[in-house]
C-alpha atoms as a PDB file:
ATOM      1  CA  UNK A   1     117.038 -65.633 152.202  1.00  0.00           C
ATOM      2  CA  UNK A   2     118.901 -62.293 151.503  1.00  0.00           C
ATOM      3  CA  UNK A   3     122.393 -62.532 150.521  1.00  0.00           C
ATOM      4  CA  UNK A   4     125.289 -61.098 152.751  1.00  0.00           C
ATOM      5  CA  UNK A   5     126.774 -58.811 150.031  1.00  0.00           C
ATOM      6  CA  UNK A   6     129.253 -57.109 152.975  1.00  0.00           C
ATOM      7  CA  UNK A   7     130.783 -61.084 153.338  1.00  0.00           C
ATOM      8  CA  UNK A   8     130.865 -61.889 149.413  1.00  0.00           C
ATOM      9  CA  UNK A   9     132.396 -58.853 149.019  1.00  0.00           C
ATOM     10  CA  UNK A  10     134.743 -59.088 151.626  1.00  0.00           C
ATOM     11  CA  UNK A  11     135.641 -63.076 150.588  1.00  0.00           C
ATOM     12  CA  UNK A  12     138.549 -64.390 148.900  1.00  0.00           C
ATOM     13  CA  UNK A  13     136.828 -65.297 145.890  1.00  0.00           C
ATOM     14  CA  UNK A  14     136.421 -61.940 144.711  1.00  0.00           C
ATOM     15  CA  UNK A  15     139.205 -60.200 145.743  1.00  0.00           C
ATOM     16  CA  UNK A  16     141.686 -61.703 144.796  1.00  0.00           C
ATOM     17  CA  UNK A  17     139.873 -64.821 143.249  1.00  0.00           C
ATOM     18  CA  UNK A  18     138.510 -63.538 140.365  1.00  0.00           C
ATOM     19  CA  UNK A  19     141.966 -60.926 140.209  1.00  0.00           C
ATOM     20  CA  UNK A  20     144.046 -64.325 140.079  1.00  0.00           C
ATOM     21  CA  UNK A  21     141.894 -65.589 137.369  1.00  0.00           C
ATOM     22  CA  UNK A  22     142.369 -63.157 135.046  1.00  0.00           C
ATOM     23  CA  UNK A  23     146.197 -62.472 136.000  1.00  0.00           C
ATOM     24  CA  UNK A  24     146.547 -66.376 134.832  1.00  0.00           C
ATOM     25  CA  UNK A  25     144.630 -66.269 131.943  1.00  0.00           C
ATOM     26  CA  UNK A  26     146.506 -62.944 130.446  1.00  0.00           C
ATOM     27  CA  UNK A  27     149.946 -64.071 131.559  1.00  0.00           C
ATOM     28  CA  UNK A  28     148.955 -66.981 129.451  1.00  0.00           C
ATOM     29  CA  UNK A  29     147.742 -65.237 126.427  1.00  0.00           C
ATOM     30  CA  UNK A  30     150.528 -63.106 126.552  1.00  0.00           C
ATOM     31  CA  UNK A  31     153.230 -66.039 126.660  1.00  0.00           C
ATOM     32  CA  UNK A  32     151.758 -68.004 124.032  1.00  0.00           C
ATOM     33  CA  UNK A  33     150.710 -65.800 121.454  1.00  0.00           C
ATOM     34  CA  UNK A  34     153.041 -62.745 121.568  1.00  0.00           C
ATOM     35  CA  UNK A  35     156.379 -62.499 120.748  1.00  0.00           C
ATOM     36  CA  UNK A  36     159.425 -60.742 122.789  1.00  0.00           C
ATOM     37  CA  UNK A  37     158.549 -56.989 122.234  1.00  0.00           C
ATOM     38  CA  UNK A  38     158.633 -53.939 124.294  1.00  0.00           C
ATOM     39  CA  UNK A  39     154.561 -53.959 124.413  1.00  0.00           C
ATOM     40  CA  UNK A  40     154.921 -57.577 125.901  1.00  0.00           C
ATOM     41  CA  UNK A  41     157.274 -56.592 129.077  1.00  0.00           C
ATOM     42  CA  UNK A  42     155.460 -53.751 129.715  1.00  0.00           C
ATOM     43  CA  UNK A  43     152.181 -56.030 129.807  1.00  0.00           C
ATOM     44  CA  UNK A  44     154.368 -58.440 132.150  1.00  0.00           C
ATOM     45  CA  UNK A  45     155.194 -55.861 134.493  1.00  0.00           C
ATOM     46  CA  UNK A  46     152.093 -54.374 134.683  1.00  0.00           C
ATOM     47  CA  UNK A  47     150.354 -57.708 135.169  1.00  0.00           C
ATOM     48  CA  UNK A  48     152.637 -58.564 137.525  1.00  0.00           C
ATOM     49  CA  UNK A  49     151.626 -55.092 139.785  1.00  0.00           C
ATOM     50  CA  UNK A  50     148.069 -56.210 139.388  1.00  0.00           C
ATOM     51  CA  UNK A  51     148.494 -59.696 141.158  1.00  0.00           C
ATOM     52  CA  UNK A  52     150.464 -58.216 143.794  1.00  0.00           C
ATOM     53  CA  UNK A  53     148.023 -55.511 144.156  1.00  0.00           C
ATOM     54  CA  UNK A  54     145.438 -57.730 144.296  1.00  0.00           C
ATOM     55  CA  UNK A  55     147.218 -59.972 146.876  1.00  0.00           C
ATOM     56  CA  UNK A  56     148.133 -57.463 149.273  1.00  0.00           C
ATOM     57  CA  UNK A  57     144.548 -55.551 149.083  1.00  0.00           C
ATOM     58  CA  UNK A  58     142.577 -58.466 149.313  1.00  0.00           C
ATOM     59  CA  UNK A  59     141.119 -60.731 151.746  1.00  0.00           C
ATOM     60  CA  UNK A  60     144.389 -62.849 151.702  1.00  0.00           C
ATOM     61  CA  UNK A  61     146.933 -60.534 153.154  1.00  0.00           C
ATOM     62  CA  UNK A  62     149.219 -60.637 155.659  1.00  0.00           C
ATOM     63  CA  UNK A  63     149.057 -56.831 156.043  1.00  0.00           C
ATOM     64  CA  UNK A  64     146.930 -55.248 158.579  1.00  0.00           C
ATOM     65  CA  UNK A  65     146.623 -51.611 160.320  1.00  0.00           C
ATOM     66  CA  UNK A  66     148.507 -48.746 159.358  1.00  0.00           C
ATOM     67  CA  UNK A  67     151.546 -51.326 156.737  1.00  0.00           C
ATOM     68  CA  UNK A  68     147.807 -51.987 154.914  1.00  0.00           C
ATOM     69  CA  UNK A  69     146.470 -48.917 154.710  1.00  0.00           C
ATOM     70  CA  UNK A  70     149.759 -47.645 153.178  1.00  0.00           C
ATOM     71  CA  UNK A  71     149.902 -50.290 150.608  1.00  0.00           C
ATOM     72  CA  UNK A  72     146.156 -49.875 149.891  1.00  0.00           C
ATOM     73  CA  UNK A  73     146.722 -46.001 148.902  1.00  0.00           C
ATOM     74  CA  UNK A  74     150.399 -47.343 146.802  1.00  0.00           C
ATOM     75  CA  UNK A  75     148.201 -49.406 144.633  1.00  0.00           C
ATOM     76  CA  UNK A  76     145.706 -46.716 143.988  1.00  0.00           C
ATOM     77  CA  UNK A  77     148.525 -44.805 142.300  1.00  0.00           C
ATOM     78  CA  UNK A  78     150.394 -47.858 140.603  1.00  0.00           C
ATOM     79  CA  UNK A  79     146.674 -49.120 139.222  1.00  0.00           C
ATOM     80  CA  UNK A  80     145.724 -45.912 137.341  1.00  0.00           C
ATOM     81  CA  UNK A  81     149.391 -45.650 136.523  1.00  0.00           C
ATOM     82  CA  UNK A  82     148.772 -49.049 134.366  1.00  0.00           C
ATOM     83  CA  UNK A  83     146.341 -46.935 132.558  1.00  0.00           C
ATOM     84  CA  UNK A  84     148.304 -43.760 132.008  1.00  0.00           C
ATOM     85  CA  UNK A  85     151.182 -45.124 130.595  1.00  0.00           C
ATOM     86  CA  UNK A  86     149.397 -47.290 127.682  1.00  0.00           C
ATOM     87  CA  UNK A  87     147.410 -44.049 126.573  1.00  0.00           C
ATOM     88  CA  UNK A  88     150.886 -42.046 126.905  1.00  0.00           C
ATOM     89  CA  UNK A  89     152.901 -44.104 124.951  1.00  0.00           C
ATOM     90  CA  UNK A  90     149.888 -44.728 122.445  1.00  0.00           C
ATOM     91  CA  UNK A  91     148.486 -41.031 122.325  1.00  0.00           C
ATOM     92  CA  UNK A  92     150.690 -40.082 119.641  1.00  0.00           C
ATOM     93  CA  UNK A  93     152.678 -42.425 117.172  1.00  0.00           C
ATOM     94  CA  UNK A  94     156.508 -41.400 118.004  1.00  0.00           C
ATOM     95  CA  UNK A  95     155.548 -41.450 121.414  1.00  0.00           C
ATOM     96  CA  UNK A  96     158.339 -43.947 123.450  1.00  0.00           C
ATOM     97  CA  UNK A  97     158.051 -45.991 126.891  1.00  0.00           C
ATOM     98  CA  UNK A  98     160.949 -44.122 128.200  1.00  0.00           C
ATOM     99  CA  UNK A  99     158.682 -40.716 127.350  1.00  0.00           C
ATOM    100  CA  UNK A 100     155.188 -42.726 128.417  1.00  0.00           C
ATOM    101  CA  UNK A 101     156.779 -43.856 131.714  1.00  0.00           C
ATOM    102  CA  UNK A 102     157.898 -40.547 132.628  1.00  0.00           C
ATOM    103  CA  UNK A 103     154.683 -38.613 131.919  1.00  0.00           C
ATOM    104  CA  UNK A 104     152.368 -41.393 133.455  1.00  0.00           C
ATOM    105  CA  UNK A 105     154.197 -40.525 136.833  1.00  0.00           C
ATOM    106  CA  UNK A 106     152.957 -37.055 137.859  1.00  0.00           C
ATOM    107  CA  UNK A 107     149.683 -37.913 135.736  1.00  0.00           C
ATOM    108  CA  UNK A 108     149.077 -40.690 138.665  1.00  0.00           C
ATOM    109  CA  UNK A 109     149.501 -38.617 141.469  1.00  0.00           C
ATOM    110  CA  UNK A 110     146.845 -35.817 139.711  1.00  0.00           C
ATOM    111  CA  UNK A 111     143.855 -37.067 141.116  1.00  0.00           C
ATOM    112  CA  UNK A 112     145.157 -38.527 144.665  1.00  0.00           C
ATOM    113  CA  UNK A 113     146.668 -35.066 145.424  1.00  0.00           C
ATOM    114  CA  UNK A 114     143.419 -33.523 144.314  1.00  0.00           C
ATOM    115  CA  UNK A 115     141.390 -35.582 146.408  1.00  0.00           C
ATOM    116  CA  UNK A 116     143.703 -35.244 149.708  1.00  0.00           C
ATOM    117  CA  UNK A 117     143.739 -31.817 149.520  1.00  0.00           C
ATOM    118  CA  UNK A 118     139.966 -31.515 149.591  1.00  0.00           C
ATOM    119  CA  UNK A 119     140.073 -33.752 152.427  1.00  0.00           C
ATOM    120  CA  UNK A 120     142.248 -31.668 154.414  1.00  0.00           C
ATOM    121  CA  UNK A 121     140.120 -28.783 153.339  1.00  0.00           C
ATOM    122  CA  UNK A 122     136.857 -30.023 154.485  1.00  0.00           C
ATOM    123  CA  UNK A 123     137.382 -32.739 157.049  1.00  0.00           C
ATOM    124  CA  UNK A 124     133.731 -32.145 158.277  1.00  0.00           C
ATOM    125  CA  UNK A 125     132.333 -33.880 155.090  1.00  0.00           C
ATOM    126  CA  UNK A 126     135.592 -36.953 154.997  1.00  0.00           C
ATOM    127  CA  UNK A 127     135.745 -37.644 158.657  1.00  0.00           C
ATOM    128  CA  UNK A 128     133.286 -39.270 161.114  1.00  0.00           C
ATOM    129  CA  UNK A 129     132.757 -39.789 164.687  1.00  0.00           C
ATOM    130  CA  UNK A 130     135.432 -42.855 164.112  1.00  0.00           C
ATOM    131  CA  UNK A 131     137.423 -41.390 161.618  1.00  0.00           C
ATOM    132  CA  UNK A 132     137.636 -40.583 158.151  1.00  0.00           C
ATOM    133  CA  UNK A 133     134.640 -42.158 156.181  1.00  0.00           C
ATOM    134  CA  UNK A 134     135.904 -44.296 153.245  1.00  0.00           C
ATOM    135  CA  UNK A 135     133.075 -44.113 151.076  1.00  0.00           C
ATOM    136  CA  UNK A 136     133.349 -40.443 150.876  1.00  0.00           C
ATOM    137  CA  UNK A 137     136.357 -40.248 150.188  1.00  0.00           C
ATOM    138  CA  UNK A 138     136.177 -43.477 147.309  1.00  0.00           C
ATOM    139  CA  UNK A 139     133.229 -41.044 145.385  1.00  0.00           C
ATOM    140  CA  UNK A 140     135.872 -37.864 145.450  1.00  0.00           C
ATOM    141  CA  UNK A 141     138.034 -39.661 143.920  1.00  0.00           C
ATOM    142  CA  UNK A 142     136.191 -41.451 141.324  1.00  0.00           C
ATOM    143  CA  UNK A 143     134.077 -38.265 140.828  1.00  0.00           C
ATOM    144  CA  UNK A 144     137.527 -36.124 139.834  1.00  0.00           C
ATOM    145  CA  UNK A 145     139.140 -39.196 137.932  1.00  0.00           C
ATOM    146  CA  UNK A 146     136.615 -39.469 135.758  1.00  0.00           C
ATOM    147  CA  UNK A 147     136.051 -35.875 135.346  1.00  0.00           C
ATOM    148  CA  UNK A 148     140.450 -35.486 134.847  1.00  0.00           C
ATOM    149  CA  UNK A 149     140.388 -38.221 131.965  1.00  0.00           C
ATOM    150  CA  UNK A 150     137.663 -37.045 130.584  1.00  0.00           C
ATOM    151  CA  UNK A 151     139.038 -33.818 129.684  1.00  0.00           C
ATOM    152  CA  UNK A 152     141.826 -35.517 128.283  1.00  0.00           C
ATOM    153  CA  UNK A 153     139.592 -37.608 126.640  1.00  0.00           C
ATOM    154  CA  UNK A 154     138.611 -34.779 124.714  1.00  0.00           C
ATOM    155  CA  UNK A 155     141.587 -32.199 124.396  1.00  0.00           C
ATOM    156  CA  UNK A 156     145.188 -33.927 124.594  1.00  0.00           C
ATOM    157  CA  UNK A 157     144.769 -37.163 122.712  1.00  0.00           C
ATOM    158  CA  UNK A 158     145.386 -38.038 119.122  1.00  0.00           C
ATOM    159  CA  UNK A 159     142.391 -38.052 116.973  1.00  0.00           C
ATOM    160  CA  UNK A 160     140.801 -41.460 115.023  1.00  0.00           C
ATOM    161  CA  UNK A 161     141.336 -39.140 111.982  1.00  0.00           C
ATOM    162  CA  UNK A 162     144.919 -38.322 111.924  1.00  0.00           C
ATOM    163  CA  UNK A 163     146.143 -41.725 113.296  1.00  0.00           C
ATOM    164  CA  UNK A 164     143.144 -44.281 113.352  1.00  0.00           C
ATOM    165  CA  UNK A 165     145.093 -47.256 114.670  1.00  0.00           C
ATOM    166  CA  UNK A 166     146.415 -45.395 118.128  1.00  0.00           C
ATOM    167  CA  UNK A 167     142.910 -43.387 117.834  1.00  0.00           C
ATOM    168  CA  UNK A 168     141.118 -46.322 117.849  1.00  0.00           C
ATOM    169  CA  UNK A 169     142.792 -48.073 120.529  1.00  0.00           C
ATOM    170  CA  UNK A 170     142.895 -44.731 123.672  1.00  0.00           C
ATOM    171  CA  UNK A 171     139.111 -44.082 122.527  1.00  0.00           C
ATOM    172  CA  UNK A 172     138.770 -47.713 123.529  1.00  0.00           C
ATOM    173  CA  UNK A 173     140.794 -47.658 126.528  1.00  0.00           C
ATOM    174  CA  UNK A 174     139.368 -44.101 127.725  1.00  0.00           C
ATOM    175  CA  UNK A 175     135.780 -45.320 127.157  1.00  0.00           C
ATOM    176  CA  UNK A 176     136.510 -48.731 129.077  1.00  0.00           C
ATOM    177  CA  UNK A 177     138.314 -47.087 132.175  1.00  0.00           C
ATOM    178  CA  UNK A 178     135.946 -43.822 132.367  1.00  0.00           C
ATOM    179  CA  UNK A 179     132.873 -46.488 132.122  1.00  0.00           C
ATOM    180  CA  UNK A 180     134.592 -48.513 135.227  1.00  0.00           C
ATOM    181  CA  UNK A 181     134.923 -45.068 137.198  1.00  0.00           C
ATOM    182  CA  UNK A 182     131.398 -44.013 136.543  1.00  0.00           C
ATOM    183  CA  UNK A 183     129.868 -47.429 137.384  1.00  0.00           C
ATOM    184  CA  UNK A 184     132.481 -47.240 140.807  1.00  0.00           C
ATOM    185  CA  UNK A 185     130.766 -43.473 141.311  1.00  0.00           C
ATOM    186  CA  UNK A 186     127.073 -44.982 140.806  1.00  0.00           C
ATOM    187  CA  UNK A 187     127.985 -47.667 143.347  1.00  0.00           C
ATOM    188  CA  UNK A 188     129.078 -46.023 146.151  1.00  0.00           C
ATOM    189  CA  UNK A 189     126.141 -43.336 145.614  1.00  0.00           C
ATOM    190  CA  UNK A 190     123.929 -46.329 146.152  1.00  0.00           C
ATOM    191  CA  UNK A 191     126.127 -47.468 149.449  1.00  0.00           C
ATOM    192  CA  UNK A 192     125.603 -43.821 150.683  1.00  0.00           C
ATOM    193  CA  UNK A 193     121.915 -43.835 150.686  1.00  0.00           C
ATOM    194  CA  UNK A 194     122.273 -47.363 152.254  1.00  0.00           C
ATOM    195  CA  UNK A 195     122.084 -49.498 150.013  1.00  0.00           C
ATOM    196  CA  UNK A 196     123.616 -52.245 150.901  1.00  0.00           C
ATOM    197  CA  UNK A 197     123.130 -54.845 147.551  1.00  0.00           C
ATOM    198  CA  UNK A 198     125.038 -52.298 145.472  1.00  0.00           C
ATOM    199  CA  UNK A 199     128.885 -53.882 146.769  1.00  0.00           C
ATOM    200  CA  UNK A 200     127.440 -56.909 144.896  1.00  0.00           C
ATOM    201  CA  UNK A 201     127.342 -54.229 141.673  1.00  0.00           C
ATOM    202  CA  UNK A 202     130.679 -52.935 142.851  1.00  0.00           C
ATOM    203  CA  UNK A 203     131.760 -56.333 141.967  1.00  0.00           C
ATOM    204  CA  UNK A 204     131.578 -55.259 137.980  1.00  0.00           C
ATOM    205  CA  UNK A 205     134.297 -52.182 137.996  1.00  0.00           C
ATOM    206  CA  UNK A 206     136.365 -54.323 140.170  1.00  0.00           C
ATOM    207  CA  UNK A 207     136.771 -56.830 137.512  1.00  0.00           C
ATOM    208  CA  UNK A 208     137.228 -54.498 134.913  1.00  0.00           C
ATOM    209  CA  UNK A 209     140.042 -53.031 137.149  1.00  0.00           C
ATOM    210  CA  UNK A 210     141.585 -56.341 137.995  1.00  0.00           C
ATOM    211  CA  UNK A 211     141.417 -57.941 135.113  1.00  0.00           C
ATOM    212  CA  UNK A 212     139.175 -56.957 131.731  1.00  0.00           C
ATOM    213  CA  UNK A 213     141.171 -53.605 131.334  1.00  0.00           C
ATOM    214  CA  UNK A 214     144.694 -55.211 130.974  1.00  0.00           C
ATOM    215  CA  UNK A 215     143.308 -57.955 128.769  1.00  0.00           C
ATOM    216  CA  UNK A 216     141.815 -55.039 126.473  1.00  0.00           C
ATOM    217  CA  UNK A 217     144.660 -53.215 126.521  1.00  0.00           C
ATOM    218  CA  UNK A 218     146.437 -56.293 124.801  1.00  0.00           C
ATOM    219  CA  UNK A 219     143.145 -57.555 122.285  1.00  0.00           C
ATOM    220  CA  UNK A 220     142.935 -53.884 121.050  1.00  0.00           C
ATOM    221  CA  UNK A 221     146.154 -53.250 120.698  1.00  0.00           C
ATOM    222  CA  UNK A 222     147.593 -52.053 117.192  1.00  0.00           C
ATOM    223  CA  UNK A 223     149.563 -54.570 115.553  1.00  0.00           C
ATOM    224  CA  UNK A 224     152.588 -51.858 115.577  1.00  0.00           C
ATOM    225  CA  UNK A 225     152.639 -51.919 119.309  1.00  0.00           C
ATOM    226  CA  UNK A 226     153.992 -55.744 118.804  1.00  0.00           C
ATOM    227  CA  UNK A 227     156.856 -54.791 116.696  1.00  0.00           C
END
């Protein structure tokens, strides 16, 4: 008997199950073991956008249509924002969340301006007989993500040498978000060619998304950023 990846996929115990799991189990961690701090409200608040993200794109929402399609696209933004502002305020060591805040902004709209102009540019390769295609569209953006931070990776963020602790902790965080975009990109290859077993692979980057990044972003984390 062959599993029905579309309906595990699609169920409420992955999305936002295992999202909710993680959510609890941070907010925990964070509660009990760190003290008041900047690094800990920032963690709150960006925990906090991953519940609701999770919530409102997930098999439990009450949004539907258009409202839902809206939201889906918001979250997009506000999920790789969580991940621009930790490497902003970390990439060099009298960086500030004021300054990190304000850079991860336009930094989050890179890629989804990127990938909307291409769409507009060639609607013959986004767009089907009932519309635009998703999965298209999902590989774009991975694809240029992953290609964006990684010349970042390499070019505008502080070196191990010159500040090990922050260097340490973006390599870390780069690594662990680029490897969650290029397992998303090998995915929805694999839908393409029709293959329909690889949403239970999907099922991977999703968790790192939902809920291994933010928990890394706090175990890595130099003992500085708690001060």
């Amino acid at each position: 008997m062959s599993l029905d990846w579309n309906a595990i996929y699609a169920g409420p115990f992955h999305h936002p199950g295992l999202a909710f799991a993680f959510c609890l189990a941070l907010l925990l961690r964070l509660v009990m073991r760190f003290p008041p701090s900047a690094m800990r409200r920032v963690m709150l608040l960006l925990l906090a956008n991953t519940a609701v993200d999770a919530f409102l794109t997930g098999a439990l929402t009450p949004l539907s249509g258009t409202v839902a399609r809206v939201f889906a696209i918001a979250f997009v933004i506000t999920g790789d924002f969580r991940f621009w502002v930790l490497v902003e305020r970390f990439r060099t060591p009298d960086a500030t969340w004021k300054g990190a805040f304000l850079r991860a902004v336009p930094l989050s709209f890179v890629v989804p301006v990127v990938t909307a102009i291409a769409i507009l540019a060639r609607p013959d390769v986004f767009s089907g007989p009932d519309g635009y295609q998703l999965k298209p569209i999902f590989l774009a953006y991975e694809s240029l993500f992953s290609a964006f931070a990684s010349v970042l990776l390499l070019t505008r963020y502080v070196s191990r040498r010159a500040a090990p602790a922050f260097g340490w902790y973006l390599t870390r965080l780069l690594l662990l978000w680029l490897a969650m975009y290029g397992l998303w990109v090998g995915c929805d290859v694999l839908l393409l060619f029709g293959h329909g077993w690889a949403l239970g692979l999907r099922i991977v980057p999703n968790v790192l998304y939902y809920g291994v990044f933010l928990y890394a972003a706090t175990y890595f984390a130099p003992r500085e950023a708690w001060t």
